[in-house]
Protein backbone atom coordinates (compact mmCIF):
# COMPACT_ATOMS: atom_id res chain seq x y z
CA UNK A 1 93.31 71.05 115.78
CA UNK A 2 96.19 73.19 116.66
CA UNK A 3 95.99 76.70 114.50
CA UNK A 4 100.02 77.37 113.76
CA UNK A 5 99.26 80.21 113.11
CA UNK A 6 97.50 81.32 116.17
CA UNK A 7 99.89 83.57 118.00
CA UNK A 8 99.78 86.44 114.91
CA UNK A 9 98.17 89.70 115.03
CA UNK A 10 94.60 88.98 113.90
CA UNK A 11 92.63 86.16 115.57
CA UNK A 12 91.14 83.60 112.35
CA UNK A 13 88.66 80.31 112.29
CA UNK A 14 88.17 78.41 109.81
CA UNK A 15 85.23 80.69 108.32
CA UNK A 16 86.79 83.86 108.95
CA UNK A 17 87.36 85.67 112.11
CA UNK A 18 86.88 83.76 115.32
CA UNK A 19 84.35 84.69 118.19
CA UNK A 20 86.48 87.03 120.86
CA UNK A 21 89.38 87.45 118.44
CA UNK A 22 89.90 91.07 116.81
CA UNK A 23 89.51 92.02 113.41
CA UNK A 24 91.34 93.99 110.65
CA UNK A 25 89.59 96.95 111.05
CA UNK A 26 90.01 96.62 115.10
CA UNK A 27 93.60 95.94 115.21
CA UNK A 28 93.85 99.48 113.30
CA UNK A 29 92.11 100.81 115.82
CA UNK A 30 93.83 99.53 118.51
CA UNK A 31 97.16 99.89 116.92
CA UNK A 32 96.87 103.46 116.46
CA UNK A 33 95.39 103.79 120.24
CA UNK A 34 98.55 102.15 121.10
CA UNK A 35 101.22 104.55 119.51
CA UNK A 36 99.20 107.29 120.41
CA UNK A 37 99.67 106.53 124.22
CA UNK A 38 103.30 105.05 124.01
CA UNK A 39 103.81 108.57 122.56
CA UNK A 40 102.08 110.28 125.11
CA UNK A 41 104.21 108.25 127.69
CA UNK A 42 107.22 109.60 125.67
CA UNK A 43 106.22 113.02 125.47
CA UNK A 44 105.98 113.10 129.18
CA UNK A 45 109.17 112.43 130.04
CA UNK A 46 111.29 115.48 131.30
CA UNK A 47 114.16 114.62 129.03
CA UNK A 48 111.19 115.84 126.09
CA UNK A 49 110.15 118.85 127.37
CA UNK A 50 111.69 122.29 128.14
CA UNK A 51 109.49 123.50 130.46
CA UNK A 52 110.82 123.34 133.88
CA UNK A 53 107.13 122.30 134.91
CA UNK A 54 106.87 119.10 132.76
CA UNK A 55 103.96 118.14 130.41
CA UNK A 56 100.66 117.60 131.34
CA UNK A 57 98.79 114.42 130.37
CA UNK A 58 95.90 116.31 128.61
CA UNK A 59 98.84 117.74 126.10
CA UNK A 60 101.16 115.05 125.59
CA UNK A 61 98.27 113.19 124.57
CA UNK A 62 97.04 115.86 122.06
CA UNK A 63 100.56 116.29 120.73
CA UNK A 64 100.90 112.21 120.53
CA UNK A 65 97.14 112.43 119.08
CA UNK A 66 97.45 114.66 116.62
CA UNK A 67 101.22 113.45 115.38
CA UNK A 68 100.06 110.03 114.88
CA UNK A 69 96.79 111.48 112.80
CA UNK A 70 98.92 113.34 111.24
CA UNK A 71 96.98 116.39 111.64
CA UNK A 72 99.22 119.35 113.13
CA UNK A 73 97.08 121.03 115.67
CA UNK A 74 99.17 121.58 118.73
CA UNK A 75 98.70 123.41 122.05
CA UNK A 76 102.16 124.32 122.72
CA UNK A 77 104.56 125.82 120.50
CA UNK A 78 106.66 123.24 118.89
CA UNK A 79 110.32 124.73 118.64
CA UNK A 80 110.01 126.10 121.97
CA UNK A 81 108.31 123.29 124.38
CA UNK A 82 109.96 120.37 123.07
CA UNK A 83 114.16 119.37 123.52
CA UNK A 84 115.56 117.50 120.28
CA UNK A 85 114.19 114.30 121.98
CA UNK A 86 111.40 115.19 122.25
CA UNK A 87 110.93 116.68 118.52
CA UNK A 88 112.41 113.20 117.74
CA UNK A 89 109.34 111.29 118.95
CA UNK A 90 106.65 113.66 117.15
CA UNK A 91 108.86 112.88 113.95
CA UNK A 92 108.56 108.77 114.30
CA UNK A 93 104.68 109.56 115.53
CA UNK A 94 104.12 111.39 112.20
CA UNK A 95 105.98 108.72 110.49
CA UNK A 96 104.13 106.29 111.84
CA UNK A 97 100.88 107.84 111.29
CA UNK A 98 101.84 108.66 107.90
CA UNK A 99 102.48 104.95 106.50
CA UNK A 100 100.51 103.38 108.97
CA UNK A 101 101.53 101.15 111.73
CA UNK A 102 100.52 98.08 110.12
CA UNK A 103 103.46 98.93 107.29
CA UNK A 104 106.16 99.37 109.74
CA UNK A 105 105.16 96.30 111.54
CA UNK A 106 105.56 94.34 108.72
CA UNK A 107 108.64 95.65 107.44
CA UNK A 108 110.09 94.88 111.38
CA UNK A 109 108.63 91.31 110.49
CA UNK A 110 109.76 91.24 107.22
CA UNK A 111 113.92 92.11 108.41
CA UNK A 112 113.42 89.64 111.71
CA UNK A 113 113.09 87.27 109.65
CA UNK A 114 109.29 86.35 110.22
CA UNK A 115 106.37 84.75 108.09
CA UNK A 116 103.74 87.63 107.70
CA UNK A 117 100.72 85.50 108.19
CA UNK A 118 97.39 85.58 106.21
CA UNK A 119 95.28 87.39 109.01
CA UNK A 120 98.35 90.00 109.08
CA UNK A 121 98.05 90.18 105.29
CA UNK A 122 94.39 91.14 106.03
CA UNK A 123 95.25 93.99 108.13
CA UNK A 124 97.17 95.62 105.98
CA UNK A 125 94.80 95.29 103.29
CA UNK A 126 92.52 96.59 105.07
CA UNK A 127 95.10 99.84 105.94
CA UNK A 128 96.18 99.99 102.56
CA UNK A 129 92.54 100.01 100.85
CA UNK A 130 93.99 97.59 99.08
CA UNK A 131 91.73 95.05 96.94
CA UNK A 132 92.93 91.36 97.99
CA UNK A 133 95.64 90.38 100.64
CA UNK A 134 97.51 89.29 97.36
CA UNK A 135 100.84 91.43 96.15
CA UNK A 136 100.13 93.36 99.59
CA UNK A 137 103.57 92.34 101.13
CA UNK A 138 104.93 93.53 97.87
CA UNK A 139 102.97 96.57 97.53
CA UNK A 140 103.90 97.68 101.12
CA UNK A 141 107.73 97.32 100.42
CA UNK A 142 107.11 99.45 97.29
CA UNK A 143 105.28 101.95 99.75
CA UNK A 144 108.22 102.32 101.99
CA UNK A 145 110.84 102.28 99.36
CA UNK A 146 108.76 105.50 97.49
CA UNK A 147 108.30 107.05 100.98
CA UNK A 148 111.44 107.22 102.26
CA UNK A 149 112.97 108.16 98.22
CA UNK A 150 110.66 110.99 98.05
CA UNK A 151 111.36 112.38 101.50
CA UNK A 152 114.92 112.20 101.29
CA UNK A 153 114.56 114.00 97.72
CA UNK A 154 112.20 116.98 99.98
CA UNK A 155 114.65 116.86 102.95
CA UNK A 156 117.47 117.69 100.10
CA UNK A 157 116.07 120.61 98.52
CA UNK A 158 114.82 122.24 101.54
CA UNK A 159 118.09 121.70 103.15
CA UNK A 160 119.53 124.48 100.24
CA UNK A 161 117.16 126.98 101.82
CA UNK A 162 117.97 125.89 105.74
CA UNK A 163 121.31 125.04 106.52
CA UNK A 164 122.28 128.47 105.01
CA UNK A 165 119.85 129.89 107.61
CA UNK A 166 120.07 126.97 111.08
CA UNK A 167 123.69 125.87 110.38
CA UNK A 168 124.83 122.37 108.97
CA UNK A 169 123.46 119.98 111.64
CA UNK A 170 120.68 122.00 112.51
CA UNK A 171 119.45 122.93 109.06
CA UNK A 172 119.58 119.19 108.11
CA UNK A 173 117.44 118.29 111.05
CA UNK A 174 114.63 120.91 109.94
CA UNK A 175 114.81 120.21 106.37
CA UNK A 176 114.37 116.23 106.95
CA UNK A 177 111.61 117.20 109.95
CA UNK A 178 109.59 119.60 107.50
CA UNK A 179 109.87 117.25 104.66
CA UNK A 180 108.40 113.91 106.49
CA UNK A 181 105.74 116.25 107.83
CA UNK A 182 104.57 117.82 104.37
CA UNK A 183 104.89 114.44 102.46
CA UNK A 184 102.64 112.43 105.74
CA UNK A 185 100.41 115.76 105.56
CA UNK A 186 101.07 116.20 109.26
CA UNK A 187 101.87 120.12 109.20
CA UNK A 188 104.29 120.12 112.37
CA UNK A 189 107.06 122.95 111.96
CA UNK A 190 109.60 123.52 114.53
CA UNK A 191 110.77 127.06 113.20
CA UNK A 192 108.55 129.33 114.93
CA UNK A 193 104.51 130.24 116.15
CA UNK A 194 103.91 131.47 112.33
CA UNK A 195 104.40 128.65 110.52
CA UNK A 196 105.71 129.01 107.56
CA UNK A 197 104.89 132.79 106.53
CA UNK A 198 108.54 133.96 106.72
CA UNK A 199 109.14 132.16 103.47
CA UNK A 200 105.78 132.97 101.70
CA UNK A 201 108.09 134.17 98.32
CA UNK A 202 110.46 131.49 98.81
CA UNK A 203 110.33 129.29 95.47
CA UNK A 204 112.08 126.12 97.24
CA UNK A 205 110.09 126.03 100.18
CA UNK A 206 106.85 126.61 98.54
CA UNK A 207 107.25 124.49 95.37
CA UNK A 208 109.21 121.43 97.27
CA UNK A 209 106.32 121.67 100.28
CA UNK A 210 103.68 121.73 97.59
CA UNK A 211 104.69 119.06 95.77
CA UNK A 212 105.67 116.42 99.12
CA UNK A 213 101.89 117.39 100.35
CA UNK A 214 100.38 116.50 96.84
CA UNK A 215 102.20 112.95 96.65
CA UNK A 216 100.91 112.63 99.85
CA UNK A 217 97.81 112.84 99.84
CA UNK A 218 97.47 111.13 96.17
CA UNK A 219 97.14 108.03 97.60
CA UNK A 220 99.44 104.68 97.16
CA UNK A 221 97.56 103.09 94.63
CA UNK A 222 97.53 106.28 92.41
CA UNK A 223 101.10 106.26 92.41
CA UNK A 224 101.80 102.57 91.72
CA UNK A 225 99.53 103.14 88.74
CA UNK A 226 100.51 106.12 87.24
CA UNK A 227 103.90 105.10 87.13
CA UNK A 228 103.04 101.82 85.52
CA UNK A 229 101.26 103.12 82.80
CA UNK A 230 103.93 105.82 82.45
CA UNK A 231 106.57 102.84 82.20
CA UNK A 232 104.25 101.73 79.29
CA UNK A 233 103.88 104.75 77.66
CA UNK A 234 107.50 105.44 77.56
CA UNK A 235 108.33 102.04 76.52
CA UNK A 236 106.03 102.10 73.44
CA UNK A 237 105.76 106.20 72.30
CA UNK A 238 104.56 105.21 69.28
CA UNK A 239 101.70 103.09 69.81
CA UNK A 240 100.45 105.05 73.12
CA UNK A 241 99.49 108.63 72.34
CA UNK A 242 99.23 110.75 76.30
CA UNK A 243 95.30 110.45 75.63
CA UNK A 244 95.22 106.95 75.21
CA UNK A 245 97.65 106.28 78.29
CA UNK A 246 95.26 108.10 80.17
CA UNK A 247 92.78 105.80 79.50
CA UNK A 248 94.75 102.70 80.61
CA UNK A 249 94.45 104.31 83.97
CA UNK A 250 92.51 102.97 86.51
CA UNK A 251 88.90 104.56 86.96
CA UNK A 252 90.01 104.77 90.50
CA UNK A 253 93.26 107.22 89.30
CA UNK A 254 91.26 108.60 86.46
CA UNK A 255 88.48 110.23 89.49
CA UNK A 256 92.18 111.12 91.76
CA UNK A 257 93.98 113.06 89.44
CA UNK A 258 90.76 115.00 87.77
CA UNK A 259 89.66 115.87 91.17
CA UNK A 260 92.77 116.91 92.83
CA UNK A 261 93.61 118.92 89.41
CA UNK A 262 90.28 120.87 90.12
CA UNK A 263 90.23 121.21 93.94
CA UNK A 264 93.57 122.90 93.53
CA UNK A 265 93.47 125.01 90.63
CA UNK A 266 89.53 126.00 91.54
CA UNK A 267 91.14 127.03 94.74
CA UNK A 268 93.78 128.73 93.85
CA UNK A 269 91.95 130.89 91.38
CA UNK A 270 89.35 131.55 94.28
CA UNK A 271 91.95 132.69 96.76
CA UNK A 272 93.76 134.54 94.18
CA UNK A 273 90.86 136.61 93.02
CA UNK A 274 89.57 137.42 97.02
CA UNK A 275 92.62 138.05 98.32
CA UNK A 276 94.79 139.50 95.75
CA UNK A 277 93.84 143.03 97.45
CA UNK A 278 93.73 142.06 101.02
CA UNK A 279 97.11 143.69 102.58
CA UNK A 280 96.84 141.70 105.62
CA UNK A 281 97.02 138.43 103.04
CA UNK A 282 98.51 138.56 99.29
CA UNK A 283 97.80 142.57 98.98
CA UNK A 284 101.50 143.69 99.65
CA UNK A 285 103.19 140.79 97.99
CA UNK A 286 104.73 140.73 94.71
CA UNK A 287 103.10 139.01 91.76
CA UNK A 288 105.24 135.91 92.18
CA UNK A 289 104.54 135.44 96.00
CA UNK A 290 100.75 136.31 95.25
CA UNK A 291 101.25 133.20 93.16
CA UNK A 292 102.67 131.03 95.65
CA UNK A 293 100.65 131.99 98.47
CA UNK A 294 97.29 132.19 96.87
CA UNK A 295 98.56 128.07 95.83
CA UNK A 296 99.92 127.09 99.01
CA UNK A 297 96.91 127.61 100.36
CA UNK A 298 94.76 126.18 97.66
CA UNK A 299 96.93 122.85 98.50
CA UNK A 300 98.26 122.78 102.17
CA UNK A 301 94.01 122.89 103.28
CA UNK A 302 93.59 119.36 101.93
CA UNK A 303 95.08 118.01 105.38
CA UNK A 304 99.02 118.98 105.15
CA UNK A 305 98.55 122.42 108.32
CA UNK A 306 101.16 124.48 106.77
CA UNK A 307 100.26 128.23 105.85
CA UNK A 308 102.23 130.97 104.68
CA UNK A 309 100.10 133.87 105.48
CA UNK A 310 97.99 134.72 108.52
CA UNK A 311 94.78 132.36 108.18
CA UNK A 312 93.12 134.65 110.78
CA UNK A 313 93.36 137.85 108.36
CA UNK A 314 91.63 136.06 105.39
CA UNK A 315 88.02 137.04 104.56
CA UNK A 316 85.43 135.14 105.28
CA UNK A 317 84.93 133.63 102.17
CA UNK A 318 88.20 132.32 101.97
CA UNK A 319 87.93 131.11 105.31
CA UNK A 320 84.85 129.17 104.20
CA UNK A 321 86.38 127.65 101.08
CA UNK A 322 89.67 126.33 103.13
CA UNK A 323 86.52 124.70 105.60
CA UNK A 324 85.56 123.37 102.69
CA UNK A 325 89.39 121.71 101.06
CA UNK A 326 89.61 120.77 104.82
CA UNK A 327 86.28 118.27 105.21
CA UNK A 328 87.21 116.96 101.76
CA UNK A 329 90.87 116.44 102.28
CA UNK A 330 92.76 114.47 100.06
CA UNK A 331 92.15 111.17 98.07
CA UNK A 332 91.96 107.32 99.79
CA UNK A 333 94.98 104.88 100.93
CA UNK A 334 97.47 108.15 101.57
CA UNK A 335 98.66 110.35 104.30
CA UNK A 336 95.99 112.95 103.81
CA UNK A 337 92.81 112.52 105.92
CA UNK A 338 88.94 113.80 105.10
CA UNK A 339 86.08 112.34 103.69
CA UNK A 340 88.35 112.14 100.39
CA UNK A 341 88.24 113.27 97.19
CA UNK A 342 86.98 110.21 95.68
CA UNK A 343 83.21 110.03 98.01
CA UNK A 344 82.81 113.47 97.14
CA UNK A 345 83.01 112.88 93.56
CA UNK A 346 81.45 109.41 93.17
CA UNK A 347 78.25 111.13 94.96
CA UNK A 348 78.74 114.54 92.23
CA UNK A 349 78.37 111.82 89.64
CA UNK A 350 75.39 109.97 90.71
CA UNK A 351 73.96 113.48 91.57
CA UNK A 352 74.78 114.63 87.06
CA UNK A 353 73.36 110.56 86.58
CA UNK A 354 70.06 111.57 88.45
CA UNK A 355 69.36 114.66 86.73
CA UNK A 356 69.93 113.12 83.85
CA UNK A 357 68.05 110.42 84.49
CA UNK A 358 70.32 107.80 84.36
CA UNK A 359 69.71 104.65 86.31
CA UNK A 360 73.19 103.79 86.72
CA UNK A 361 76.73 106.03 87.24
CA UNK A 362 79.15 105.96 84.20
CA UNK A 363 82.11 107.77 83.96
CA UNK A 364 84.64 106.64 81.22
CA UNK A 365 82.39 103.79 80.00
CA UNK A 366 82.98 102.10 83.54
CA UNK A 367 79.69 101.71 85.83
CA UNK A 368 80.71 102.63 88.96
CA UNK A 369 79.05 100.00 91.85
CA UNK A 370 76.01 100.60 94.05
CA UNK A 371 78.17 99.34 97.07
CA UNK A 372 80.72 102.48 96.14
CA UNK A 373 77.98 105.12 96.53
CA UNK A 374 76.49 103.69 99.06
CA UNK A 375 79.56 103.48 101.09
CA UNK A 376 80.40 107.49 99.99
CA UNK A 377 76.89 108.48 100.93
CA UNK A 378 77.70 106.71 104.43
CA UNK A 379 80.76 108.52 104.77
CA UNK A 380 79.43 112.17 104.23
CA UNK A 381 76.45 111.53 106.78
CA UNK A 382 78.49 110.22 109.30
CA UNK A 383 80.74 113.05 109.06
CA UNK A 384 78.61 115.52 109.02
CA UNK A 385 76.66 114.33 112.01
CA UNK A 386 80.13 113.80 113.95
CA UNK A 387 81.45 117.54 112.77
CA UNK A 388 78.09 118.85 113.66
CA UNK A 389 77.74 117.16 116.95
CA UNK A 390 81.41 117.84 118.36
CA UNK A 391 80.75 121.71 116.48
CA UNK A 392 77.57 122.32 119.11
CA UNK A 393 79.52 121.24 121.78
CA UNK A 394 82.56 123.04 121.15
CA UNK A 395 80.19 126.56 121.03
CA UNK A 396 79.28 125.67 124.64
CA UNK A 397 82.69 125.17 126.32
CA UNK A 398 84.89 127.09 124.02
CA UNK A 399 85.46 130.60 123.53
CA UNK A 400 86.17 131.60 119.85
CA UNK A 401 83.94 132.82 117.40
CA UNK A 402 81.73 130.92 115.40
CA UNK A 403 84.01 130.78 112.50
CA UNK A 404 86.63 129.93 114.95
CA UNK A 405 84.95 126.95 116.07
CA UNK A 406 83.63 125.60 113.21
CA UNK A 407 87.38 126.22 111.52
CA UNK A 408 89.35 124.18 114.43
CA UNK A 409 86.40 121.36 114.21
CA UNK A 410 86.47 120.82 110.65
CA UNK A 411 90.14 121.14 110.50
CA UNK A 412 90.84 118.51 113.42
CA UNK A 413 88.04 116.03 111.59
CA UNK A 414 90.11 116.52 108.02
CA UNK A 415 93.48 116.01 110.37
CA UNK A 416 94.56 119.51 108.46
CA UNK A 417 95.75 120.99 111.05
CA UNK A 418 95.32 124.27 110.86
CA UNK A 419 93.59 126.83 113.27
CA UNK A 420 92.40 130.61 112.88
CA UNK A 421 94.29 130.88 116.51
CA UNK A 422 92.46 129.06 118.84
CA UNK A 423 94.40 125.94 119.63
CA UNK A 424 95.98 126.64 122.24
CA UNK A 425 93.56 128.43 124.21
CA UNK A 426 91.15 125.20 124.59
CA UNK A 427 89.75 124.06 127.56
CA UNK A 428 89.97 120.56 128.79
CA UNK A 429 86.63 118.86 127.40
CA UNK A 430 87.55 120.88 123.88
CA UNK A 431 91.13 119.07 123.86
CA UNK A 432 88.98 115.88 124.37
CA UNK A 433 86.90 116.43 121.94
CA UNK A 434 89.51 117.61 119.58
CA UNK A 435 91.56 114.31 120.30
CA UNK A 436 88.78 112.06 119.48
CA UNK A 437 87.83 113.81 116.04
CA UNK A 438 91.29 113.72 114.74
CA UNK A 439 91.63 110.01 115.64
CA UNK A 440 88.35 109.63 113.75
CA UNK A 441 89.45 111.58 110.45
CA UNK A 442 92.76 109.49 110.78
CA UNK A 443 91.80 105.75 111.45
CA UNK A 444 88.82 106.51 109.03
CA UNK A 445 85.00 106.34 109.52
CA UNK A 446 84.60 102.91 107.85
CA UNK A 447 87.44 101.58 109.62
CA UNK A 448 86.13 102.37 113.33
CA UNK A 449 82.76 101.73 111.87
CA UNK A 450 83.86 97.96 110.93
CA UNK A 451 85.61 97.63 114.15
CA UNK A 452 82.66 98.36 116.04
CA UNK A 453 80.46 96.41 114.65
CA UNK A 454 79.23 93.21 116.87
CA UNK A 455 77.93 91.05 114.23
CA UNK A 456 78.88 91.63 110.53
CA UNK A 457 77.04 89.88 107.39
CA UNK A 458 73.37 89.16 109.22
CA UNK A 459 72.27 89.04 105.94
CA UNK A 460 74.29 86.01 105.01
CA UNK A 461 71.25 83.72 104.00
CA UNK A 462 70.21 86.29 100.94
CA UNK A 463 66.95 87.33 101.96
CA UNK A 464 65.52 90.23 99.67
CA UNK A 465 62.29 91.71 101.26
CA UNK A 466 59.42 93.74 98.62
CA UNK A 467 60.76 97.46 97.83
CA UNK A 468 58.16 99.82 98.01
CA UNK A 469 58.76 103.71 96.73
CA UNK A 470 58.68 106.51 99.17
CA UNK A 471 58.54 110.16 98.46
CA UNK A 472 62.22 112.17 98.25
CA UNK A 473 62.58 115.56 97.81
């Protein structure tokens, strides 16, 4: 029989997904591979580039790279190497990267004219972390509308602060280019080599970057969510106290908003406190821009690449901590990249369960499934032997420090994208390896994992062999 169907993304049998035909999770893959290198193509072209000498391959494709992983690291400067053009294509890249290609495929699909098939339905699932291919057509339109709202909303408020400064034209184009970068937690800037430290007092740039970096990287779901129970809330006041529309939450948005509360407040009051006498850092600022930097960098760490005061001149410590906000990064089905905030809290809780002796994880009288922690304790190993691995290498061809190293590794893992000044000094096999672990941290560890895999379910007949107890600890 004919399969009708047959000429969509996602190759499909009868039981599932045919022999030789790619999968959800390997159509990500090679749909992000794709962009990357139509981007590097683009960024090649001499109508892109400035320099009277063109663009190597090697850097188009780390600019392409790390635009479409959103991540920010870059090995030429920005404003100065790239024409309009060219700035243009790192824009749709991050866009791109930001939603997901899968989202603007559909939505091309969806104004052609065109049935969006089941196995293209799965795809997106699958890039959405979404539960069932059902409401997923719906859920992606809501994903674009909310995108493209919020960004025009960031674009508009920054644009008070920059078209007084660039001009009309040109202080549009920066506010709209800064905006889609902070809310897709990319971290490109096209106003100078220091990113944003000229405006490290500057209440619209800091609170309207803030705030497009933490919608970010809440994650789609979270939104949808929050603002249905809000609806509710508001709807009925008096039969829904706050605490009680809290609870209506999903566990899932519960875990996002507690841990995102703490990662940023517990780093802000770290940075604060460390640097609030450091005059290379928040020592000569005034209380108000102590407050806004010490913040800033409490929030832009979890994947957006933005700083407003030299990263290089923080103390160790701080340096540390912001490794730290980097390899967590933000929460799951967002911009923001990382192991996410979720895995490391799902494992904090069956760590508490342990101790307590708990044979089961409950938080907010909801058990949370074996499959889940397994699947966050897979994460964190596999990251940390990938961020190790790539770190020991990286000491043998590269220059920097230590710190230096390990900074630029964990930071192009978490696709943060930010650097203690090192970048741009790389050699060749560090680029490489640079490439390759931002395309990790973007696509996602389970994703390539998935796509990888030759044979999935072997255990499809239910055998359970004897358990037997080993020693731990």
């Amino acid at each position: 029989m004919v399969n009708p169907e047959g000429n969509g993304l996602v190759g499909e049998s009868r039981d599932g997904f045919g022999k030789g035909k790619l999968g959800p999770a390997q159509v990500l893959v090679v749909g992000f591979i794709a962009v990357i290198l139509i981007g590097t193509g683009l960024l090649m072209l001499p109508i892109s580039t400035h320099s009277p000498y063109g663009t190597s391959f090697i850097d188009a494709l780390f600019t392409a790279t790390s635009a479409v992983c959103v991540t920010g690291l870059v090995v030429v400067n920005t404003l100065e190497h790239w024409t309009i053009f060219g700035k243009i294509i790192i824009l749709i890249c991050i866009q791109i990267g930001g939603l997901g290609f899968m989202t603007l495929v559909s939505m091309t699909f969806i104004l052609l004219g065109r049935r969006i098939t089941l196995k293209n339905r799965l795809v997106m699932q699958e890039a959405l972390n979404f539960k069932t291919p059902a409401g997923v057509i719906r859920f992606t339109k809501t994903i674009l509308k909310l995108t493209l709202l919020i960004e025009a909303i960031g674009a508009l408020l920054l644009s008070l602060v920059f078209v007084p400064q660039f001009g009309l034209l040109d202080g549009i184009g920066v506010a709209i280019f800064h905006s889609v970068s902070a809310f897709c937690n990319a971290g490109f800037d096209i106003i100078g080599p220091s990113s944003l430290t000229d405006y490290v007092d500057n209440p619209i740039v800091n609170i309207t970057i803030m705030i497009l970096i933490v919608a970010g990287g809440l994650g789609y779901t979270v939104w949808i969510d929050s603002y249905e129970v809000l609806k509710l809330k508001l709807k009925s006041p008096d039969h829904f106290t706050w605490k009680q529309a809290f609870y209506k939450l999903a566990l899932h948005t519960k875990l996002v908003w507690i841990l995102t509360g703490l990662l940023i407040f517990g780093g802000f009051l770290f940075l604060y406190l460390v640097e609030h006498n450091n005059p290379h850092t928040l020592g000569n600022l005034s209380f108000s821009g102590k407050i806004y930097a010490a913040m800033f960098q409490s929030i832009s760490p979890r994947t957006a690449g933005f700083n407003t005061i030299p990263l290089d001149e923080l103390k160790e410590a701080s340096q540390a901590l912001i490794i730290g906000l980097m390899f967590i990064g933000g929460s799951p089905a967002g911009t923001a990249g990382g192991v996410k905030t979720v895995t490391i809290g799902i494992l904090l809780l069956c760590g508490i369960s342990v101790i307590q002796g708990n044979t089961e994880t409950v938080v907010f009288r909801k058990t949370i499934a074996i499959d889940s922690i397994l699947r966050a304790l897979t994460v964190i190993i596999i990251a940390m032997v990938i961020v190790s691995s790539s770190l020991m290498i990286l000491t043998l061809t590269e220059s920097g420090t230590f710190m230096e190293i390990l900074f630029e590794t964990v930071s192009a893992f978490g696709t943060a994208g930010l650097t203690l000044g090192i970048t741009s000094s790389l050699s060749a096999v560090g680029k490489i390896i640079i490439i390759c672990l931002m395309f990790i941290g973007r696509v996602g560890l389970i994703t390539i994992g998935v796509a990888l895999m030759i044979k999935q379910g072997k255990n499809t007949l239910g055998i359970r062999y004897p358990e037997e107890k080993i020693l731990v600890g």
